[in-house]
C-alpha atoms as a PDB file:
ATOM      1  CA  UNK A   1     -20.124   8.098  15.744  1.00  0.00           C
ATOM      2  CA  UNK A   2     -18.205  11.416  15.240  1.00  0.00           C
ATOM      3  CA  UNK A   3     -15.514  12.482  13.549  1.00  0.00           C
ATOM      4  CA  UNK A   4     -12.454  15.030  14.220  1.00  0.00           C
ATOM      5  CA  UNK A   5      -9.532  16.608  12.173  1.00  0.00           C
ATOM      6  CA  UNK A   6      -5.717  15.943  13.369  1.00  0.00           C
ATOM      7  CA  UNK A   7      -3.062  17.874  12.106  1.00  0.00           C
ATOM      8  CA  UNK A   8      -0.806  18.374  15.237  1.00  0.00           C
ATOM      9  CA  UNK A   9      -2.189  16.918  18.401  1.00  0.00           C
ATOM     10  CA  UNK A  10      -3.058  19.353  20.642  1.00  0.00           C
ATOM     11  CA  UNK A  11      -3.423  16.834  23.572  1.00  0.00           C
ATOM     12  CA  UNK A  12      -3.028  13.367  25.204  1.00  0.00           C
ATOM     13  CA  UNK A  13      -6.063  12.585  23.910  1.00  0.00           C
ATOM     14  CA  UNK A  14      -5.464  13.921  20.467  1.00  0.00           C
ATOM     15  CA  UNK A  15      -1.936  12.187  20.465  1.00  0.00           C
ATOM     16  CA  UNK A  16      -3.574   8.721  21.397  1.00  0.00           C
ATOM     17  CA  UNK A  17      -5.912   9.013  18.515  1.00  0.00           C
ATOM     18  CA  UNK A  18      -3.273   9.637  15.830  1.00  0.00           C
ATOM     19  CA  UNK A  19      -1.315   6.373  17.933  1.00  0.00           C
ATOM     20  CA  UNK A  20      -4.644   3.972  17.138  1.00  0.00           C
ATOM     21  CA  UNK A  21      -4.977   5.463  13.610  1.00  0.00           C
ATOM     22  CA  UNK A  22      -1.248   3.785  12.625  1.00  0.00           C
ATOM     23  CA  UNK A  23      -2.158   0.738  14.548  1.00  0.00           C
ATOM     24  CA  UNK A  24      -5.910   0.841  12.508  1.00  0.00           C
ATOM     25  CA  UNK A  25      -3.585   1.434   9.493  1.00  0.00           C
ATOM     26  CA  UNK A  26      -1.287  -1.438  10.396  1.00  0.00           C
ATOM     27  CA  UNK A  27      -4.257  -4.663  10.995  1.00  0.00           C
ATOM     28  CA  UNK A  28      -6.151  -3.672   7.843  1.00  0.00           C
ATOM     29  CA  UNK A  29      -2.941  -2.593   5.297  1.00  0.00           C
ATOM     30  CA  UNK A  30      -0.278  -5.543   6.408  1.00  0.00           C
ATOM     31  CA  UNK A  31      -2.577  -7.404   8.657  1.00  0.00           C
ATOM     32  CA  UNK A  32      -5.716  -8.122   6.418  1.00  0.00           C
ATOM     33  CA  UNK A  33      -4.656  -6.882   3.092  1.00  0.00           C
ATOM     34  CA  UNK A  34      -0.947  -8.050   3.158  1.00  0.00           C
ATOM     35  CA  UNK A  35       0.387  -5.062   1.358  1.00  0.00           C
ATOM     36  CA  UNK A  36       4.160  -4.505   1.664  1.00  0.00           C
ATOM     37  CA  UNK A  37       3.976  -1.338   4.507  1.00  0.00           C
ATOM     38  CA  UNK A  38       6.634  -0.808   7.119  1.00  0.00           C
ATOM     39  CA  UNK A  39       5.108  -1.932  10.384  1.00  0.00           C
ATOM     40  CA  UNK A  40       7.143  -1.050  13.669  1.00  0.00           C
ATOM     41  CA  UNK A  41       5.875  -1.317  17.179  1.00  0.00           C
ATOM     42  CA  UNK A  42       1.932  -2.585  15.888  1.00  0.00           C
ATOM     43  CA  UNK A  43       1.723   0.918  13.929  1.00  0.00           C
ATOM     44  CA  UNK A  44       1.792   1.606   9.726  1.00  0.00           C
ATOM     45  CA  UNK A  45       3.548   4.612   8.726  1.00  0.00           C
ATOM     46  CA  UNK A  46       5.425   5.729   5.655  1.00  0.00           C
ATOM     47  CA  UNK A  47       7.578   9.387   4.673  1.00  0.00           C
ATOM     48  CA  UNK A  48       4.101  10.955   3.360  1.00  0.00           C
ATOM     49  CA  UNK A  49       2.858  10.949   7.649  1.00  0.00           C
ATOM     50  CA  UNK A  50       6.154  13.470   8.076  1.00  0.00           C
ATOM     51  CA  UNK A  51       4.409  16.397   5.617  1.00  0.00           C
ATOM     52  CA  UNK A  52       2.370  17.398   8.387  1.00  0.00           C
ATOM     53  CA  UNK A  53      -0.709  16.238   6.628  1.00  0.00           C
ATOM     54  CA  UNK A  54      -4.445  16.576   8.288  1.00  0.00           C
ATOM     55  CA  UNK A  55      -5.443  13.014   9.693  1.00  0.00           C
ATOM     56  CA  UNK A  56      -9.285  12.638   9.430  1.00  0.00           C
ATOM     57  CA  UNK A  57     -10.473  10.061  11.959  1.00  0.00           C
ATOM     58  CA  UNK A  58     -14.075   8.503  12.698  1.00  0.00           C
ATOM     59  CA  UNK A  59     -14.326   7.506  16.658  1.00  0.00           C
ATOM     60  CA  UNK A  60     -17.235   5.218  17.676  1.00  0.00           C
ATOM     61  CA  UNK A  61     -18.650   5.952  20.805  1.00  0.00           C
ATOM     62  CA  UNK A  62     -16.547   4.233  23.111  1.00  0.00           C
ATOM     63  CA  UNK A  63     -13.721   6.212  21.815  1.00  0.00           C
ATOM     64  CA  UNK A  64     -12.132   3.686  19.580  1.00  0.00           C
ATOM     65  CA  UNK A  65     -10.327   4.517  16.073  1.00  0.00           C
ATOM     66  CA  UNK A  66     -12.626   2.986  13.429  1.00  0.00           C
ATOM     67  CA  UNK A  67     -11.886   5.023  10.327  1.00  0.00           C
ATOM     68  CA  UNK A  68      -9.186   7.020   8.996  1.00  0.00           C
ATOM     69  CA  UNK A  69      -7.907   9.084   6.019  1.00  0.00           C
ATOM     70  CA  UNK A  70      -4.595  11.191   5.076  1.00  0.00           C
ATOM     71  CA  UNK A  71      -5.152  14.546   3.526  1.00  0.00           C
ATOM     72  CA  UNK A  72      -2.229  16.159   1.377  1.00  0.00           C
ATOM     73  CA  UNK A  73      -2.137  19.201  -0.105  1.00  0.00           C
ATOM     74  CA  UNK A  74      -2.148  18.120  -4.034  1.00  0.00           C
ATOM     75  CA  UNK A  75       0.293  20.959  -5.298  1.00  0.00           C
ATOM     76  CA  UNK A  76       3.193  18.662  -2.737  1.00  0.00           C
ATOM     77  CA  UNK A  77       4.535  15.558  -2.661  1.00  0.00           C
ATOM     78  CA  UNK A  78       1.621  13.128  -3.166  1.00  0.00           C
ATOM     79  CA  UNK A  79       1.394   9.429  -3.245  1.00  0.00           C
ATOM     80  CA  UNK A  80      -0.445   9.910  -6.692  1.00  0.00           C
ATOM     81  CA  UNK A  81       1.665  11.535  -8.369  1.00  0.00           C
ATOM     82  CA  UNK A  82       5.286   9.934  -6.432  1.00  0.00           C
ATOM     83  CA  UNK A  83       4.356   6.448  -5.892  1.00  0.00           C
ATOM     84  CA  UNK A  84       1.787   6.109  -8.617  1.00  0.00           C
ATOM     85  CA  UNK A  85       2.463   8.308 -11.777  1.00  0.00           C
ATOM     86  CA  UNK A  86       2.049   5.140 -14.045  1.00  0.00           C
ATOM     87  CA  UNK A  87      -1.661   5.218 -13.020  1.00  0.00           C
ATOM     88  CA  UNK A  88      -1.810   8.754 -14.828  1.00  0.00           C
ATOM     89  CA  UNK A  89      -1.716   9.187 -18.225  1.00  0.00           C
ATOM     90  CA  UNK A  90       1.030  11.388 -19.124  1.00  0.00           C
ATOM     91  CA  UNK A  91       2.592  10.662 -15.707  1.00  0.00           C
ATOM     92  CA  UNK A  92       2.440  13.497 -14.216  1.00  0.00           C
ATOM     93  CA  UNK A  93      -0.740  14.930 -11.449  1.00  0.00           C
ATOM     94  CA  UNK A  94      -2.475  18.053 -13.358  1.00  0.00           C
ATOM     95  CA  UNK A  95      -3.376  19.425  -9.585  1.00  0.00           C
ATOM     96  CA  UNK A  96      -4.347  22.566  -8.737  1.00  0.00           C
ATOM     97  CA  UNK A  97      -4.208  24.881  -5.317  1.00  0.00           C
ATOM     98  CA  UNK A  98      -8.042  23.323  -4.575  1.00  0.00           C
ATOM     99  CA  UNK A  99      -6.898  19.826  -5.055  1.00  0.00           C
ATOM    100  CA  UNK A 100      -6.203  17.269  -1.458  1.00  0.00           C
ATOM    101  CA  UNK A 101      -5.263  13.798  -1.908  1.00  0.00           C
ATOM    102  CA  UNK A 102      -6.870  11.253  -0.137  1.00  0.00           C
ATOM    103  CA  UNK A 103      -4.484   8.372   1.284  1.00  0.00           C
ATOM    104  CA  UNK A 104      -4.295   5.414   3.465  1.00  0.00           C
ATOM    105  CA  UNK A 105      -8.334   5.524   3.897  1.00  0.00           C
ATOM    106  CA  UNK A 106      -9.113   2.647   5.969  1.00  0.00           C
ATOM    107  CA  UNK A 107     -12.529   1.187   8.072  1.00  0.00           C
ATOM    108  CA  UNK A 108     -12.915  -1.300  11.009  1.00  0.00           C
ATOM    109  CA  UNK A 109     -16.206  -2.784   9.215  1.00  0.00           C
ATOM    110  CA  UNK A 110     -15.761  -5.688  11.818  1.00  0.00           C
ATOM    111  CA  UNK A 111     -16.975  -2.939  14.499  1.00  0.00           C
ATOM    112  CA  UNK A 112     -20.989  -4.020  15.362  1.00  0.00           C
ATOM    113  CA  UNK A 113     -21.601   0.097  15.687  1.00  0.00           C
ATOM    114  CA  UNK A 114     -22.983   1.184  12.567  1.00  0.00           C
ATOM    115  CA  UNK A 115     -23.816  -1.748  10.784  1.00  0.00           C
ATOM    116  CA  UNK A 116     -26.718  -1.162  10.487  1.00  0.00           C
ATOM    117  CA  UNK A 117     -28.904  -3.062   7.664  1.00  0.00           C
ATOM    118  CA  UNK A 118     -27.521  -0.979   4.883  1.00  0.00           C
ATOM    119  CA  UNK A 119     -24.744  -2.505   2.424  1.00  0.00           C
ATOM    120  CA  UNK A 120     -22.145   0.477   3.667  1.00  0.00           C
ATOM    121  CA  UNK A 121     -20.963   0.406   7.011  1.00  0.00           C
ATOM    122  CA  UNK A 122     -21.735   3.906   8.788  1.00  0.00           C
ATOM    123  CA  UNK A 123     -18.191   4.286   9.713  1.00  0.00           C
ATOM    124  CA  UNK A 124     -17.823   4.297   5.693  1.00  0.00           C
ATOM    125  CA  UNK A 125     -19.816   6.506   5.294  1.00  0.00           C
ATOM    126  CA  UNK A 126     -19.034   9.006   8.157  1.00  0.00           C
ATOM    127  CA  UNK A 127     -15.527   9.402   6.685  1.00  0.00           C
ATOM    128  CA  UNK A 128     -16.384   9.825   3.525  1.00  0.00           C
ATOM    129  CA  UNK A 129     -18.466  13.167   4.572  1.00  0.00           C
ATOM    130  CA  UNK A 130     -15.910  13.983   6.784  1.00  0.00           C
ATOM    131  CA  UNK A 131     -13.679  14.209   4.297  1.00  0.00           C
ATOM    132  CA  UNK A 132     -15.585  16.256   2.237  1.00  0.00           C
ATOM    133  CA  UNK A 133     -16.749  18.546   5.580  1.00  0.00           C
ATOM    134  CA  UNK A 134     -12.965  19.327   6.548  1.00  0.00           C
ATOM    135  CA  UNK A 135     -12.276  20.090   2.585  1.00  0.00           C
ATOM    136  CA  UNK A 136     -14.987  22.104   1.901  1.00  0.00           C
ATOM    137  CA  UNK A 137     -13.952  23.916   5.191  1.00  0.00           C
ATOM    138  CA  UNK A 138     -10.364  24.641   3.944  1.00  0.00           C
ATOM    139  CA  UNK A 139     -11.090  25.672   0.529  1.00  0.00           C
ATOM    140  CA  UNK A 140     -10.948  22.081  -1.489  1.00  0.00           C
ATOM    141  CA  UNK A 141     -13.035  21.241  -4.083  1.00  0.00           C
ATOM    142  CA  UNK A 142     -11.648  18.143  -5.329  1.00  0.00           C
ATOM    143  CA  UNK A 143     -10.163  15.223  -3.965  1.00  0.00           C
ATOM    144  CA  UNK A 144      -7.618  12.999  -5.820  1.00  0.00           C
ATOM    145  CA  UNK A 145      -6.715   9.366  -4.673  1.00  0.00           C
ATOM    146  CA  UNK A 146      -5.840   6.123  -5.834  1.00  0.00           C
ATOM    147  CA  UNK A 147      -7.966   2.879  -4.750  1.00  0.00           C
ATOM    148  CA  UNK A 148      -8.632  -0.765  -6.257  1.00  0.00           C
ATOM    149  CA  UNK A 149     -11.900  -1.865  -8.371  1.00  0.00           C
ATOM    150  CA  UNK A 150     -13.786  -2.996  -5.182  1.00  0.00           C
ATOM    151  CA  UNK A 151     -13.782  -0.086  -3.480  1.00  0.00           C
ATOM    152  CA  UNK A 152     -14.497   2.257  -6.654  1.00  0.00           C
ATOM    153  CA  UNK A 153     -17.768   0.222  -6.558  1.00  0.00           C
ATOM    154  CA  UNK A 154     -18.540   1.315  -2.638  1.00  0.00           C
ATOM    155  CA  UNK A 155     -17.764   4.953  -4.106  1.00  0.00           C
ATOM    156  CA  UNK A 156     -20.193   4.358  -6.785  1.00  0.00           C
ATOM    157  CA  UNK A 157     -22.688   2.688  -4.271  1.00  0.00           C
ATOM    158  CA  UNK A 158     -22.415   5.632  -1.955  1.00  0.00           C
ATOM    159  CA  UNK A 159     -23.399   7.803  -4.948  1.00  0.00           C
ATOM    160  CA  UNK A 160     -20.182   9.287  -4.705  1.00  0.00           C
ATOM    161  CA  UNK A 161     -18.143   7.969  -8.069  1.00  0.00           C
ATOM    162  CA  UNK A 162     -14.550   8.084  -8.882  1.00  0.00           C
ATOM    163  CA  UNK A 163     -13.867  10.248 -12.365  1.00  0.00           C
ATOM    164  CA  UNK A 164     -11.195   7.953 -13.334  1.00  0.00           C
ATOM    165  CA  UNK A 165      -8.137   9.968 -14.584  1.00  0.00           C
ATOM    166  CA  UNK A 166      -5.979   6.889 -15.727  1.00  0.00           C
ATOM    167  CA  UNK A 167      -6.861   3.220 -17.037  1.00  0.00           C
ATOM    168  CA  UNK A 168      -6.786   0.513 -14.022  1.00  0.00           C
ATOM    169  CA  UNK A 169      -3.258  -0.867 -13.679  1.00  0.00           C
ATOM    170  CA  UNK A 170      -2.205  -3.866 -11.843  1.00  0.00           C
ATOM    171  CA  UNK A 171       0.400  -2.627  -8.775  1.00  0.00           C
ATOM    172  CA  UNK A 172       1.262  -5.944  -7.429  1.00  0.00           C
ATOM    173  CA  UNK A 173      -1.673  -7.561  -6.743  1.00  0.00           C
ATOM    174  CA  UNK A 174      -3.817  -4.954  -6.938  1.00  0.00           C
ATOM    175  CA  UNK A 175      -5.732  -3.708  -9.469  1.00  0.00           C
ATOM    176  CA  UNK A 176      -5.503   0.116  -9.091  1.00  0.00           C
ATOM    177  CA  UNK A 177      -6.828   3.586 -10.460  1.00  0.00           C
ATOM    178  CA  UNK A 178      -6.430   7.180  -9.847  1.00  0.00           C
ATOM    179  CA  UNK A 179      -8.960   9.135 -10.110  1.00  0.00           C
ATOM    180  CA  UNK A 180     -11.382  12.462  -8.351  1.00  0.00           C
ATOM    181  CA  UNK A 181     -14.025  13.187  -6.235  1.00  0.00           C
ATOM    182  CA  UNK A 182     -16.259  16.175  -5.661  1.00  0.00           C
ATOM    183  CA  UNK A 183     -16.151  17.720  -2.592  1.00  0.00           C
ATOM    184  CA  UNK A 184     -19.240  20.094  -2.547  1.00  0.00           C
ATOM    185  CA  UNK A 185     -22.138  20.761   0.565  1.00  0.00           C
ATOM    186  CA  UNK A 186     -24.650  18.917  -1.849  1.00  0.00           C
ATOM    187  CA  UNK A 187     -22.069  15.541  -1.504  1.00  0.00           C
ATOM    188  CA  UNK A 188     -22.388  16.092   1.866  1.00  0.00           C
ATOM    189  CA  UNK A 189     -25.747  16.584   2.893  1.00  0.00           C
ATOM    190  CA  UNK A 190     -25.969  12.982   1.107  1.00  0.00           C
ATOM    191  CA  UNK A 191     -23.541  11.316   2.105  1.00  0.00           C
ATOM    192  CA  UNK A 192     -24.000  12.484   5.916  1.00  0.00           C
ATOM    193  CA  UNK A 193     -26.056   9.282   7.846  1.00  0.00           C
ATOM    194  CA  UNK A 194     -28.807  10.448  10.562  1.00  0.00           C
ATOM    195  CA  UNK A 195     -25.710   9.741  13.275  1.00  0.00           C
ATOM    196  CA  UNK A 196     -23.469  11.895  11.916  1.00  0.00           C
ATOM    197  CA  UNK A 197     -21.613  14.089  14.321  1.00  0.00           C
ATOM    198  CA  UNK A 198     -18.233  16.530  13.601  1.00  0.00           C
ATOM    199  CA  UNK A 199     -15.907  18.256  15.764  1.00  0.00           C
ATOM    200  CA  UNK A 200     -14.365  20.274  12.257  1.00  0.00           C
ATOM    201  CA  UNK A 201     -14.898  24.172  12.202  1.00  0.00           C
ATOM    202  CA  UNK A 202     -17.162  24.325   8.665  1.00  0.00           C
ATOM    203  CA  UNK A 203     -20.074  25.958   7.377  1.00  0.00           C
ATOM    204  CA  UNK A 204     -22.307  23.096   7.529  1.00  0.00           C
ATOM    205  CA  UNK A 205     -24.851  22.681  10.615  1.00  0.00           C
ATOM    206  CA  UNK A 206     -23.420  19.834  12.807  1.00  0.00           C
ATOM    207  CA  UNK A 207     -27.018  18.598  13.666  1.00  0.00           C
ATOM    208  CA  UNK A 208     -28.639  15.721  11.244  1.00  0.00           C
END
């Protein structure tokens, strides 16, 4: 399992990627979850995927989309801080020029690659350091994102907790909280699984 960095597709290939990421987005946000997301043509998207943001993707080895995560500059518009200021406490994002949100971070855990015998899914896990891989690359040293209870405990599983920044609210029928994550080589050396493999330009070795 690898993982790449999108910003602008460079490609066909690239360009067919960032098409199976919105349809990934699309059976696990409206699909499985049920959340209220505009769905058109089988693909999720929203105004935050016209920012030009970096899309970080996991690809299994038969090429298929099974993990994906928006990156955001935190200093712009940000779901955090323009969809979800009552999750912070004065309402406002304190961000800073290191500071990327995290958003629409989503897994295939139905895919039998990386399953593995472990309670987190490798594809999990291979996004989360490729996340941190593609920050650390561009200068980021913390990541800010909102997510719901259960997956705060994955975070926490991973070793890899959430420093809340607000109480949990309920957002529909969620309940949600904003909060930070490191983003450091030491995160990533253990977060990285024996598989790992990156096409992002960083200064960590690519080999496990």
């Amino acid at each position: 399992m690898q993982v790449l960095a999108i910003s602008k597709p460079r490609n066909i290939e690239e360009a067919q990627l960032l098409h199976s990421h919105h349809q990934l987005r699309a059976r696990v946000f409206s699909d499985r979850l049920g959340w209220d997301v505009s769905v058109a043509g089988g693909c999720e998207s929203d105004a935050f995927d016209n920012l030009h943001p970096t899309y970080i993707l996991a690809v299994s080895s038969n090429d298929r989309v099974v993990g994906c995560a928006r990156l955001l500059p935190a200093l712009g518009p940000t779901m955090v801080a323009n969809v979800f200021p009552s999750l912070l406490p004065s309402g406002r994002l304190e961000a800073h020029p290191a500071m990327i949100e995290s958003s629409r971070f989503c897994v295939d855990t139905s895919l039998a690659e990386g399953r593995g015998d472990g309670a987190i899914h490798e594809a999990t896990l291979t996004m989360f350091a490729g996340i941190i891989e593609w920050s650390v690359a561009n200068r980021f040293t913390e990541i800010v994102t909102v997510t719901d209870l259960r997956f705060e405990r994955i975070l926490a599983r991973a070793c890899w907790p959430l420093q809340r920044i607000g109480e949990p609210t309920m957002i529909g029928a969620t309940v949600a909280v904003a909060g930070t994550l490191p983003a450091n080589a030491d995160t990533f050396m253990k977060l990285r699984t024996a598989n790992y493999r990156s096409q992002i330009i960083s200064p960590f070795a690519q080999s496990a």
